[in-house]
Protein backbone atom coordinates (compact mmCIF):
# COMPACT_ATOMS: atom_id res chain seq x y z
CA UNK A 1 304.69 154.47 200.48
CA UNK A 2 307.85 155.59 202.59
CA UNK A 3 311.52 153.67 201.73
CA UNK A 4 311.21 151.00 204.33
CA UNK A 5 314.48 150.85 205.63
CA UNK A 6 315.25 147.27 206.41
CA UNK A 7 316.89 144.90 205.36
CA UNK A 8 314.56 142.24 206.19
CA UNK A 9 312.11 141.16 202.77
CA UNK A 10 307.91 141.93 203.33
CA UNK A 11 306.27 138.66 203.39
CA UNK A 12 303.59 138.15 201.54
CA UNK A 13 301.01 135.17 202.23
CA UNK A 14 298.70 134.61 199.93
CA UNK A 15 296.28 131.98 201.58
CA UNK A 16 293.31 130.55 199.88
CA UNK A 17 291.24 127.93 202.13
CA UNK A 18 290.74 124.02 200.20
CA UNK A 19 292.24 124.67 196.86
CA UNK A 20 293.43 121.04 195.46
CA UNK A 21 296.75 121.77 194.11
CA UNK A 22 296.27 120.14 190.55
CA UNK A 23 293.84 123.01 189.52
CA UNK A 24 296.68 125.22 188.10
CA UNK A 25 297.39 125.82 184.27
CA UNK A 26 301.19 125.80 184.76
CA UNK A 27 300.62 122.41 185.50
CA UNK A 28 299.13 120.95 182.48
CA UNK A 29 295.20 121.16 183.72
CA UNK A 30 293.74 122.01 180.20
CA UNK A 31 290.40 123.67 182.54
CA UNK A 32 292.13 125.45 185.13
CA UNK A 33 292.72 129.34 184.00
CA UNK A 34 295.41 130.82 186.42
CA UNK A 35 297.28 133.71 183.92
CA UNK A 36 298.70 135.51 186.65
CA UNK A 37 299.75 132.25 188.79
CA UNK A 38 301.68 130.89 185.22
CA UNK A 39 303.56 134.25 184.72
CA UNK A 40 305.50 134.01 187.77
CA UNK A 41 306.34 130.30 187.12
CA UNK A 42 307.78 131.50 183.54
CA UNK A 43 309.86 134.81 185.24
CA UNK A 44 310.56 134.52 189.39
CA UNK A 45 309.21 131.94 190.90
CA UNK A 46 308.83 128.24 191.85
CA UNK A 47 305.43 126.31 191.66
CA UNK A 48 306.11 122.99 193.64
CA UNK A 49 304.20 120.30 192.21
CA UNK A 50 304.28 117.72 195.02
CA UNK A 51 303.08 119.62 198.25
CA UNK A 52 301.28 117.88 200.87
CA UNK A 53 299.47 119.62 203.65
CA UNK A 54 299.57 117.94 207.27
CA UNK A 55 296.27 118.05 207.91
CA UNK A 56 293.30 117.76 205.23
CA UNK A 57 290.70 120.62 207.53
CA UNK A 58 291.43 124.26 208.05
CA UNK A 59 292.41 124.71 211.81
CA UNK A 60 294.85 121.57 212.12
CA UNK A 61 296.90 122.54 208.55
CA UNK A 62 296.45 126.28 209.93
CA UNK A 63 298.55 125.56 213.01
CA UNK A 64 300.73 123.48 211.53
CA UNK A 65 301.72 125.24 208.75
CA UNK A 66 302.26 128.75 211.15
CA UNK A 67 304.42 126.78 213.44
CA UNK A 68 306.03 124.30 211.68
CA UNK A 69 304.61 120.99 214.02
CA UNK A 70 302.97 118.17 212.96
CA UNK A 71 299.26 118.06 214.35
CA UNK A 72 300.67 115.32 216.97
CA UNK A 73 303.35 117.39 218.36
CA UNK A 74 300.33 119.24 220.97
CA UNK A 75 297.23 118.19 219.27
CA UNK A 76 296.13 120.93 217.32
CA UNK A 77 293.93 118.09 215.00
CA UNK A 78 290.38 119.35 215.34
CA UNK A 79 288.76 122.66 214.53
CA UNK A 80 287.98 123.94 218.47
CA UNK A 81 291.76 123.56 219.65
CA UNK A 82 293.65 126.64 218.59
CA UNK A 83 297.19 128.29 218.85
CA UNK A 84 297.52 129.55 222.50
CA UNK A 85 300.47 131.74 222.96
CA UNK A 86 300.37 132.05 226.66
CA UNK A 87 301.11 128.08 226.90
CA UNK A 88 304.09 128.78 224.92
CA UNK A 89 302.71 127.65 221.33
CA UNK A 90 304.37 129.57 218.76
CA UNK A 91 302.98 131.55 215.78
CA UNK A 92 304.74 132.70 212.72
CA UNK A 93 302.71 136.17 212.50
CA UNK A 94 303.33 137.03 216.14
CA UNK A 95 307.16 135.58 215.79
CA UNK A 96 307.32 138.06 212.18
CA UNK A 97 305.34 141.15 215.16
CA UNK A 98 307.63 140.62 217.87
CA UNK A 99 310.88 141.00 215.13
CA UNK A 100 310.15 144.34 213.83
CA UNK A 101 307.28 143.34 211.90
CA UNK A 102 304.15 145.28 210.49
CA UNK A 103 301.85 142.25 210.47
CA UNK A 104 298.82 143.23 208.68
CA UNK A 105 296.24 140.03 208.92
CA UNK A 106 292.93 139.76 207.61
CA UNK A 107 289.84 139.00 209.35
CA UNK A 108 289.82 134.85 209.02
CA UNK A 109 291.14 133.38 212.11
CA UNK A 110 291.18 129.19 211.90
CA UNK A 111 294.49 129.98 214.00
CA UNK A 112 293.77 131.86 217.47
CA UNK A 113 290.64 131.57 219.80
CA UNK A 114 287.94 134.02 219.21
CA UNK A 115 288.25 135.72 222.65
CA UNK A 116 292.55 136.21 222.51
CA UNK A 117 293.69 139.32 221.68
CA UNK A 118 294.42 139.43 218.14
CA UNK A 119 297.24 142.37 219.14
CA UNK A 120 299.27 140.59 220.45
CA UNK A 121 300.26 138.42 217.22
CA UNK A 122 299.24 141.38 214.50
CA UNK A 123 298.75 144.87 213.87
CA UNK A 124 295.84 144.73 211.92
CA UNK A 125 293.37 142.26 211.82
CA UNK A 126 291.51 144.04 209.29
CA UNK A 127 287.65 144.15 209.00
CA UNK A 128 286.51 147.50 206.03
CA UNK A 129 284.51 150.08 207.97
CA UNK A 130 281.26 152.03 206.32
CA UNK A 131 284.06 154.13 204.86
CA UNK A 132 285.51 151.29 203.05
CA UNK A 133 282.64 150.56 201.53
CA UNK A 134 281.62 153.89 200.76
CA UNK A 135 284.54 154.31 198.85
CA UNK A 136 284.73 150.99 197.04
CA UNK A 137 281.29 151.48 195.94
CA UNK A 138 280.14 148.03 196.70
CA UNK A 139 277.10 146.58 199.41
CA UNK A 140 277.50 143.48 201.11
CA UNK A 141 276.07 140.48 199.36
CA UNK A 142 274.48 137.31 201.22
CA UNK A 143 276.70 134.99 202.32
CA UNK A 144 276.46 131.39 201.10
CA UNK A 145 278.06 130.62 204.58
CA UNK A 146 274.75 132.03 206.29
CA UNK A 147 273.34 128.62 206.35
CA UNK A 148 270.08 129.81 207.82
CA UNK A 149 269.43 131.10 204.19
CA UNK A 150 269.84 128.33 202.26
CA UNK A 151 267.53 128.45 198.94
CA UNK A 152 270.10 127.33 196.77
CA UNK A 153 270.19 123.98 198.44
CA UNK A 154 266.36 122.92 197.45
CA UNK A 155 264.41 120.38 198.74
CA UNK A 156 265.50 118.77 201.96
CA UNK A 157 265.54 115.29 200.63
CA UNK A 158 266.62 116.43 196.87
CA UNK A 159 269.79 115.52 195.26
CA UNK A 160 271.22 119.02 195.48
CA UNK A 161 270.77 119.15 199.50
CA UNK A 162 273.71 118.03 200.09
CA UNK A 163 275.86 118.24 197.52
CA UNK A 164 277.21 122.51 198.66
CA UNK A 165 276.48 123.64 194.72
CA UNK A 166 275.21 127.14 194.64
CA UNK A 167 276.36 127.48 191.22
CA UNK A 168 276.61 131.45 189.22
CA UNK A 169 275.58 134.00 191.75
CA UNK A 170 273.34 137.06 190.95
CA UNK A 171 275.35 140.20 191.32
CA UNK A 172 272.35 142.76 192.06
CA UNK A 173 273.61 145.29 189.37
CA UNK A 174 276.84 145.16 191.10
CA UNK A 175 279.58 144.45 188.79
CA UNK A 176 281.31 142.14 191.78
CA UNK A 177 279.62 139.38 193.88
CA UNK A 178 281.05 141.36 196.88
CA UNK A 179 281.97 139.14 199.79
CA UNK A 180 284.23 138.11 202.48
CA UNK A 181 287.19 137.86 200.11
CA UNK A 182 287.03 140.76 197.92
CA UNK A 183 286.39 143.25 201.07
CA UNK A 184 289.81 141.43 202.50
CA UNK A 185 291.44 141.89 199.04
CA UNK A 186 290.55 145.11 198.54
CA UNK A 187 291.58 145.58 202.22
CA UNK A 188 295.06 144.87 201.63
CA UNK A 189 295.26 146.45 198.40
CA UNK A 190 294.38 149.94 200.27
CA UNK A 191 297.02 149.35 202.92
CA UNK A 192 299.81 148.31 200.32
CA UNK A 193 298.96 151.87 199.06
CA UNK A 194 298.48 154.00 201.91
CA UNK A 195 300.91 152.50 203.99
CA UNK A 196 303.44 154.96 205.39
CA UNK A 197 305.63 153.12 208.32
CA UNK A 198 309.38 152.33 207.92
CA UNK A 199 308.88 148.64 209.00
CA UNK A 200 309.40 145.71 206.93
CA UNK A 201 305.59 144.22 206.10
CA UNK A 202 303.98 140.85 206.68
CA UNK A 203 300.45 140.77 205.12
CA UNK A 204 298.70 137.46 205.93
CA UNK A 205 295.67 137.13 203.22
CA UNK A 206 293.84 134.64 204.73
CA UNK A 207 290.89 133.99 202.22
CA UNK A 208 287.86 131.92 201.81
CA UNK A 209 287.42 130.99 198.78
CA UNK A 210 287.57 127.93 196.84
CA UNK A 211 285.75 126.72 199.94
CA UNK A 212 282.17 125.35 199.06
CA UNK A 213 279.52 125.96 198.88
CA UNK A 214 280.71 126.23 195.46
CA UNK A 215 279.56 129.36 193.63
CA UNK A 216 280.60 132.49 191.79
CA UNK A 217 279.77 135.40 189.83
CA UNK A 218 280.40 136.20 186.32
CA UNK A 219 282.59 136.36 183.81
CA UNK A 220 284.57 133.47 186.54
CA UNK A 221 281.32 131.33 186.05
CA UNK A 222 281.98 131.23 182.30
CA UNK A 223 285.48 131.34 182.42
CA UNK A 224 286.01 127.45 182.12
CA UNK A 225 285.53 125.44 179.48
CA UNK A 226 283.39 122.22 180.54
CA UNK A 227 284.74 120.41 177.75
CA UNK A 228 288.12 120.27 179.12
CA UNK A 229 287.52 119.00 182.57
CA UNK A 230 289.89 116.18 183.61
CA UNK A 231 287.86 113.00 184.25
CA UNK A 232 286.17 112.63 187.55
CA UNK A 233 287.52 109.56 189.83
CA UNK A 234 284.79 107.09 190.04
CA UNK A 235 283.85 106.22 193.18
CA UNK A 236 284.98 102.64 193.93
CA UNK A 237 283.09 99.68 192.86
CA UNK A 238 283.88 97.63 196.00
CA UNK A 239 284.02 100.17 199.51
CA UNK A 240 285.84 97.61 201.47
CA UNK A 241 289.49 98.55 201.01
CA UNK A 242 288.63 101.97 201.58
CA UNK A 243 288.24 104.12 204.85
CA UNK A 244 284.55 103.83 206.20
CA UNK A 245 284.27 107.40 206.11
CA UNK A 246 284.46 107.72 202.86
CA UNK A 247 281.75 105.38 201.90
CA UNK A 248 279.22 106.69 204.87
CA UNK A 249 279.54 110.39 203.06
CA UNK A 250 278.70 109.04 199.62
CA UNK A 251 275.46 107.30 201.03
CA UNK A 252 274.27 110.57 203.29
CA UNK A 253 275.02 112.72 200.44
CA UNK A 254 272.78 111.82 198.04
CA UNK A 255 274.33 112.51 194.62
CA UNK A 256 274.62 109.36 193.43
CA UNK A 257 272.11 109.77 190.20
CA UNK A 258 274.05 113.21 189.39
CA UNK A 259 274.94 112.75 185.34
CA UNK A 260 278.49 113.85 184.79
CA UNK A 261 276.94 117.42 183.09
CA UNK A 262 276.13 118.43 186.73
CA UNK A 263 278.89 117.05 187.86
CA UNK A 264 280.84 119.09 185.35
CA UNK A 265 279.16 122.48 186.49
CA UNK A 266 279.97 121.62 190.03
CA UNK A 267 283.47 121.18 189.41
CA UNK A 268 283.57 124.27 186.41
CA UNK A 269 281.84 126.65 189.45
CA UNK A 270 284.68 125.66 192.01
CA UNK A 271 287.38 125.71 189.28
CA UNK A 272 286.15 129.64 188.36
CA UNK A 273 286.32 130.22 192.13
CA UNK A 274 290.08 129.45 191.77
CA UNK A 275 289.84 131.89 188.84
CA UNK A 276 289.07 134.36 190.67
CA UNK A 277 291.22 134.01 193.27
CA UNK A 278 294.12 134.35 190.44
CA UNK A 279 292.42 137.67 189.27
CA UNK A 280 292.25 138.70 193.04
CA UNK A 281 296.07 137.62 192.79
CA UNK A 282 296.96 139.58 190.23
CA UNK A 283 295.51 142.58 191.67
CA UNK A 284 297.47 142.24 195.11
CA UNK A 285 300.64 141.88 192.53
CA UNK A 286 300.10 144.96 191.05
CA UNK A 287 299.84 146.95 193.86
CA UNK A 288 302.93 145.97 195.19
CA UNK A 289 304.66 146.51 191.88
CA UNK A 290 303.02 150.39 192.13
CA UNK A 291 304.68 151.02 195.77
CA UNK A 292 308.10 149.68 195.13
CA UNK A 293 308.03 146.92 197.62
CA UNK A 294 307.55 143.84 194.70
CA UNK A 295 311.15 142.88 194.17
CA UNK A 296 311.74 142.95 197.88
CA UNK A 297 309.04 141.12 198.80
CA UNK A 298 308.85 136.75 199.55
CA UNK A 299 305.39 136.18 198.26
CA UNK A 300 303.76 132.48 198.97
CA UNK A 301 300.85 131.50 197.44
CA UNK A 302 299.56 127.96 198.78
CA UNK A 303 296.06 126.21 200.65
CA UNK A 304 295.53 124.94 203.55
CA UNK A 305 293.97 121.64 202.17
CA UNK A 306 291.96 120.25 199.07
CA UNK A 307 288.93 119.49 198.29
CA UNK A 308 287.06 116.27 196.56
CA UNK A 309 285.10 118.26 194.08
CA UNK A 310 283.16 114.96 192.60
CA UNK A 311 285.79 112.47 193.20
CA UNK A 312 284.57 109.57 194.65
CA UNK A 313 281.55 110.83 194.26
CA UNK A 314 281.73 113.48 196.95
CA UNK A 315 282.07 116.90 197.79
CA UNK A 316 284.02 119.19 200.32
CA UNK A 317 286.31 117.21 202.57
CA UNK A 318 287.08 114.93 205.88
CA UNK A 319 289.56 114.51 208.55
CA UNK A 320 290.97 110.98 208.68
CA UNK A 321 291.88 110.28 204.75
CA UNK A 322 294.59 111.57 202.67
CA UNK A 323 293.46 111.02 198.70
CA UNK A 324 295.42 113.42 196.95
CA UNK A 325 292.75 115.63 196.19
CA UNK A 326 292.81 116.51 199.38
CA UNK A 327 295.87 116.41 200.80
CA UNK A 328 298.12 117.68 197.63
CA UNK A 329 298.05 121.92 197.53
CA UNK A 330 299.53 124.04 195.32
CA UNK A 331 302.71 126.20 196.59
CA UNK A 332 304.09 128.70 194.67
CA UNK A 333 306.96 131.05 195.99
CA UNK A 334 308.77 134.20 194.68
CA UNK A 335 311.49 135.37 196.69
CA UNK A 336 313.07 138.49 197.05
CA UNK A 337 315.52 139.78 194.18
CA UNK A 338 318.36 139.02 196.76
CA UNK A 339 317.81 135.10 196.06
CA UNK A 340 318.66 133.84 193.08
CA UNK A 341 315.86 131.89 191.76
CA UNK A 342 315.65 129.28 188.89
CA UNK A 343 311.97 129.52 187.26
CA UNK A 344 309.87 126.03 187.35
CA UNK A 345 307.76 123.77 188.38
CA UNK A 346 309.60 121.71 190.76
CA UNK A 347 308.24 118.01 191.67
CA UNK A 348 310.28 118.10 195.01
CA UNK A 349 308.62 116.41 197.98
CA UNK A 350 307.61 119.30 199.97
CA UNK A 351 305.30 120.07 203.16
CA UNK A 352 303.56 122.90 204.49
CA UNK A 353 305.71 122.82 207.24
CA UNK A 354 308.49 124.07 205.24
CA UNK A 355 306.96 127.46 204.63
CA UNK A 356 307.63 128.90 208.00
CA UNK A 357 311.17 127.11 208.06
CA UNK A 358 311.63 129.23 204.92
CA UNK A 359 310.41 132.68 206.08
CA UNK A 360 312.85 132.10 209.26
CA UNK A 361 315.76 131.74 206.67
CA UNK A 362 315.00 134.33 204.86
CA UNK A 363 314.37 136.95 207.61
CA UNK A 364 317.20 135.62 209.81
CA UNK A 365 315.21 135.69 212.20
CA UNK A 366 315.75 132.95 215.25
CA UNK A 367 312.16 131.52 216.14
CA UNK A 368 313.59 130.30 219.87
CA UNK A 369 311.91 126.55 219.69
CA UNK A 370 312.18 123.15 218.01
CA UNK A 371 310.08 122.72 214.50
CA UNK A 372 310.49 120.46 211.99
CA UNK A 373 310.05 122.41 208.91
CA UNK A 374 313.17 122.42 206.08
CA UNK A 375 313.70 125.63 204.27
CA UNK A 376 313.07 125.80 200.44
CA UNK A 377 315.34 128.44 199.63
CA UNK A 378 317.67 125.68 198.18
CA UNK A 379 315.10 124.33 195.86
CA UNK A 380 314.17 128.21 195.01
CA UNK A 381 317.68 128.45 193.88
CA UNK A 382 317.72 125.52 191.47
CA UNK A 383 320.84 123.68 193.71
CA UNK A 384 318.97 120.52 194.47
CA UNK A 385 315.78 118.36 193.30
CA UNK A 386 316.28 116.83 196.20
CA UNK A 387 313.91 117.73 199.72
CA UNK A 388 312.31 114.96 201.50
CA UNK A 389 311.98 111.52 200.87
CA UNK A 390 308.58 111.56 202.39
CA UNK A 391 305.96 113.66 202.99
CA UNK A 392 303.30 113.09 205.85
CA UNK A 393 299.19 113.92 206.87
CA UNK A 394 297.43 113.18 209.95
CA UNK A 395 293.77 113.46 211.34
CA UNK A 396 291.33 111.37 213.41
CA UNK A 397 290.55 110.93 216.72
CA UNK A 398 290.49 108.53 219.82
CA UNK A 399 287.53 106.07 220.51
CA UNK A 400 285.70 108.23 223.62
CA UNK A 401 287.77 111.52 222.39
CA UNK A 402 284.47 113.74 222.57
CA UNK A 403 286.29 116.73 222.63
CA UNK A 404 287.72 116.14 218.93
CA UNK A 405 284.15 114.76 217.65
CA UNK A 406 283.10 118.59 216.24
CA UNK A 407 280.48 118.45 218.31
CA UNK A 408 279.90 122.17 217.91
CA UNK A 409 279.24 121.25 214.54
CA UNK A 410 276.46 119.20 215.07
CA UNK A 411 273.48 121.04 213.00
CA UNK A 412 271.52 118.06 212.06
CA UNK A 413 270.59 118.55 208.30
CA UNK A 414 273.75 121.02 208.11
CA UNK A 415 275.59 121.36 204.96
CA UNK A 416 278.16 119.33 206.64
CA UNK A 417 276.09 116.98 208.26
CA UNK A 418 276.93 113.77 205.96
CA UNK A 419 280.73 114.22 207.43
CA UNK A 420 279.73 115.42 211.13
CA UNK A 421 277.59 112.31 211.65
CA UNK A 422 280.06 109.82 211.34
CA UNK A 423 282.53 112.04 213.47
CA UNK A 424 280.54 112.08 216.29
CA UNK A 425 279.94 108.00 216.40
CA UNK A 426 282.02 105.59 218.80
CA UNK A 427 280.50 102.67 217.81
CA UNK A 428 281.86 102.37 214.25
CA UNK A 429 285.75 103.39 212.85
CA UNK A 430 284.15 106.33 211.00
CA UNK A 431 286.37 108.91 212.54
CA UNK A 432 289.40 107.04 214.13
CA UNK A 433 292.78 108.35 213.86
CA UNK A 434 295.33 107.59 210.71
CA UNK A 435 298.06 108.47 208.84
CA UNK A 436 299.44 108.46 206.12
CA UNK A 437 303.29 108.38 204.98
CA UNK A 438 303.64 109.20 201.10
CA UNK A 439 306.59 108.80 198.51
CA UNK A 440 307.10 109.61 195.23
CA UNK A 441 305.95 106.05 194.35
CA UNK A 442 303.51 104.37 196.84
CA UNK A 443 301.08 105.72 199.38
CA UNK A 444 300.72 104.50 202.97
CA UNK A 445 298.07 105.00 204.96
CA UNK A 446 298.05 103.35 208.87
CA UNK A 447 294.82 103.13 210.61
CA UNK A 448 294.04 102.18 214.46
CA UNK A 449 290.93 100.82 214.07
CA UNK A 450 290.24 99.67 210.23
CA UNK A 451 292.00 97.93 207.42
CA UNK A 452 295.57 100.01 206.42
CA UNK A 453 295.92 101.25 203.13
CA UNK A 454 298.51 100.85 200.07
CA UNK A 455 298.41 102.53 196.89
CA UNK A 456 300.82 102.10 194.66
CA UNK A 457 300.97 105.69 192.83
CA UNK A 458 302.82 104.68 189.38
CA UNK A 459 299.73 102.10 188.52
CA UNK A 460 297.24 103.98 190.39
CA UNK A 461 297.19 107.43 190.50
CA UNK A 462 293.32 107.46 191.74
CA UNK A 463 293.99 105.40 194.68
CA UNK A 464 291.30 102.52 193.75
CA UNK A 465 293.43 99.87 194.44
CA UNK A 466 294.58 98.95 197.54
CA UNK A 467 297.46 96.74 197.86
CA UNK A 468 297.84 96.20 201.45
CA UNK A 469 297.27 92.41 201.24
CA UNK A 470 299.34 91.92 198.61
CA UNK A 471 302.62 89.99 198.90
CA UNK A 472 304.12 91.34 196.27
CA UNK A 473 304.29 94.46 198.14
CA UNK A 474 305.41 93.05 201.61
CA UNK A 475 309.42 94.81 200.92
CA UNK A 476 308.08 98.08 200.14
CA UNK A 477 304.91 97.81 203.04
CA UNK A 478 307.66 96.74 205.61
CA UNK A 479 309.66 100.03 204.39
CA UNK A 480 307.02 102.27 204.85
CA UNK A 481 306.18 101.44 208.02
CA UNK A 482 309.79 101.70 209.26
CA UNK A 483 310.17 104.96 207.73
CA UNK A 484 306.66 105.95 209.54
CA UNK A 485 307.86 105.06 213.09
CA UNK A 486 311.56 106.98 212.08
CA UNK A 487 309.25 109.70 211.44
CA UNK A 488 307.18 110.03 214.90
CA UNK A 489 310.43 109.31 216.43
CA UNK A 490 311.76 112.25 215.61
CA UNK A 491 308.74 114.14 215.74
CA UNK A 492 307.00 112.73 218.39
CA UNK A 493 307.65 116.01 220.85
CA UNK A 494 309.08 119.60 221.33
CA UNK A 495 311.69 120.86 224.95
CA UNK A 496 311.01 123.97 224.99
CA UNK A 497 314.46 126.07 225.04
CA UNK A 498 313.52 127.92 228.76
CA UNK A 499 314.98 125.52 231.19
CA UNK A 500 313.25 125.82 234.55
CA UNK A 501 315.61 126.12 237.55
CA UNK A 502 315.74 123.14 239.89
CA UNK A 503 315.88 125.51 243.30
């Protein structure tokens, strides 16, 4: 690779899709095996412990997180309503392109519509050609997204139908399960190396994986040890105090009679998926050591969401509640050797909305609008514990809000089709809009049309036990609620900076 003569540091994103951010060694999980993702917490970087996405789906925490709005700000809360640039909605990758960036993305959008022009906010929006393949030596495998081939689902009114296990998956001689993410990987790897511009680089590794259906190949299927899987979170004995949602899934999805040894190879298959994605890690990382760009380069691992993985007795996600399996991701960030960094895990309050606040500082860069992201670079530095008092998560919808039902979704015996029934009903609270406002110490969730929820986090970590009736919680409830309205106060829209002239 040529000296790339800038001052400016690459940006590296490293961006798995529904990764629940307790499944990392560093942070005490006995089960989870992340080597390369502990090194850099013990030499350059800071794993942030207490990182809450602002939307629990893909395409709402997606926009978010590349503009640095809350879903509210312009309703980006459903999957079908995108990042439009030409109504002056910004976007971190074209911000990084239209500042002297190379912005090398790969081929998973969740971010733009399918029929913009993916030019004019990247380079490269890479997809491997016959060549690629040639060279690699590896032959597409069948998707486990192609859900018109769906063996490893069973019987249509089994207990595995719903439940998105796939489990080890056969190779074919092949010493790789090749797929969407290791073509992308290997993608990026090959233009780290061949790369030959003078422009600082911003390589946006949008991935797929730990997102179910949950399966991988060996030696990640073996890699975790069963035996050390943290305990499951029961599902509740009484549903009432929580969201309706929740307890219509566990009825449509059938996996009640599971015994916890299948529920342990569920949750061992989507833990080696995040095993893999550390190896896939770790190979990224060593390319950029080889071309001379690692110490200059701000690299961010972190998810766009979580996942339930058996708690509750579920699987995958939803869009209106906030457990902490789903809306607590991991964050890690190494920044370039010209910011001093103190190595650790940090248990800051911190939101996704900070990463693009962050890249601005470091770049210098001047994004031209209102977001309400704070940098971390002060945290990265070891000056303050100190971030946010509270960290926030939205989803939901309107009574009669079709458009924000996922009615594209509806594929009646789908893989999603416990979750997408409910969404698409008016006449119960299934899918009505909340929010949830979380400290260090309690949990508050607001709902428009159901019971509201309080969890206080230092007795309850599972969120079992809802307190919202109690009086012995009225103080804190009342503060809460105050500091929720303070919040979409200040939030609650964007002026753009062009003022229009009057005559």
């Amino acid at each position: 690779m040529n000296k790339i003569m800038s001052e400016k540091p690459h940006i590296i994103i490293f961006n798995p899709d529904q990764w629940r951010g307790d499944v990392l060694g560093h942070l005490g999980n006995p089960a989870a095996e992340t080597p390369h993702l502990d090194q850099l917490i013990n030499t350059n970087s800071v794993s942030f412990s207490n990182t809450f996405c602002q939307n629990p789906v893909c395409t709402p925490s997606r926009c978010s997180f590349m503009t640095g709005w809350y879903p509210h700000v312009r309703g980006h809360r459903t999957m079908s309503h995108m990042l439009h640039h030409e109504h002056g909605e910004p976007n971190l990758l074209k911000i990084l392109k239209d500042n002297g960036y190379f912005v090398w993305w790969s081929f998973r959008n969740d971010l733009i519509p399918a029929r913009k022009n993916s030019k004019k906010v990247c380079d490269v929006q890479y997809w491997p050609s016959s060549k690629d393949l040639t060279r690699w030596g590896h032959n597409w495998k069948p998707s486990l997204h192609d859900f018109r081939k769906e063996e490893w689902r069973g019987k249509t009114d089994g207990d595995n139908y719903y439940s998105l296990y796939a489990g080890k998956l056969d190779t074919m001689g092949d010493d790789i399960y090749f797929d969407f993410d290791w073509a992308m990987v290997l993608g990026a790897i090959d233009f780290i190396r061949n790369y030959k511009g003078d422009k600082p680089l911003c390589i946006d590794l949008a991935l797929s994986y730990p997102h179910p259906p949950y399966g991988v190949e060996e030696p990640w299927f073996s890699k975790i040890n069963r035996k050390t899987l943290p305990p499951r979170i029961p599902a509740p004995q009484n549903w009432d105090d929580k969201p309706s949602i929740l307890k219509g899934i566990y009825e449509h999805q059938n996996l009640q009679g599971w015994t916890e040894e299948r529920w342990n190879e569920l949750r061992a298959t989507y833990y080696g998926m995040c095993t893999r994605l550390d190896h896939q890690f770790g190979l990224v990382i060593e390319e950029l050591k080889k071309a001379g760009i690692y110490n200059d380069s701000a690299i961010f691992f972190f998810s766009d969401h979580g996942d339930f993985t058996g708690d509750y007795g579920i699987v995958e996600k939803n869009q209106n509640t906030f457990e902490d399996c789903l809306s607590n991701v991991p964050l890690i960030v190494k920044p370039p050797k010209n910011i001093p960094v103190k190595p650790r895990v940090s248990n800051a309050l911190v939101e996704l909305v900070d990463f693009s606040a962050t890249v601005y500082e470091l770049t210098g860069i001047e994004p031209g609008y209102t977001h309400f992201g704070k940098s971390l670079i002060p945290l990265l530095k070891g000056e303050t514990e100190l971030h946010r008092d509270a960290v926030f998560c939205e989803g939901g919808r309107l009574y009669g809000e079709k458009q924000a039902t996922e009615i594209e979704a509806k594929i009646e015996g789908g893989v999603y089709w416990p979750r997408v029934r409910l969404q698409l009903i008016d006449e119960e609270p299934y899918h009505g809009k909340a929010v949830m406002c979380r400290t260090q110490d309690y949990k508050y969730v607001r709902r428009l049309y159901e019971k509201d929820e309080l969890y206080d986090l230092n007795k309850d970590s599972s969120e079992l036990t809802n307190v919202i009736d109690d009086p012995a919680y009225a103080e804190i409830l009342f503060s809460l609620k105050e500091r929720l309205l303070t919040w979409y106060h200040e939030t609650c829209d964007v002026v753009p900076f062009k003022i229009d002239a009057r005559f």
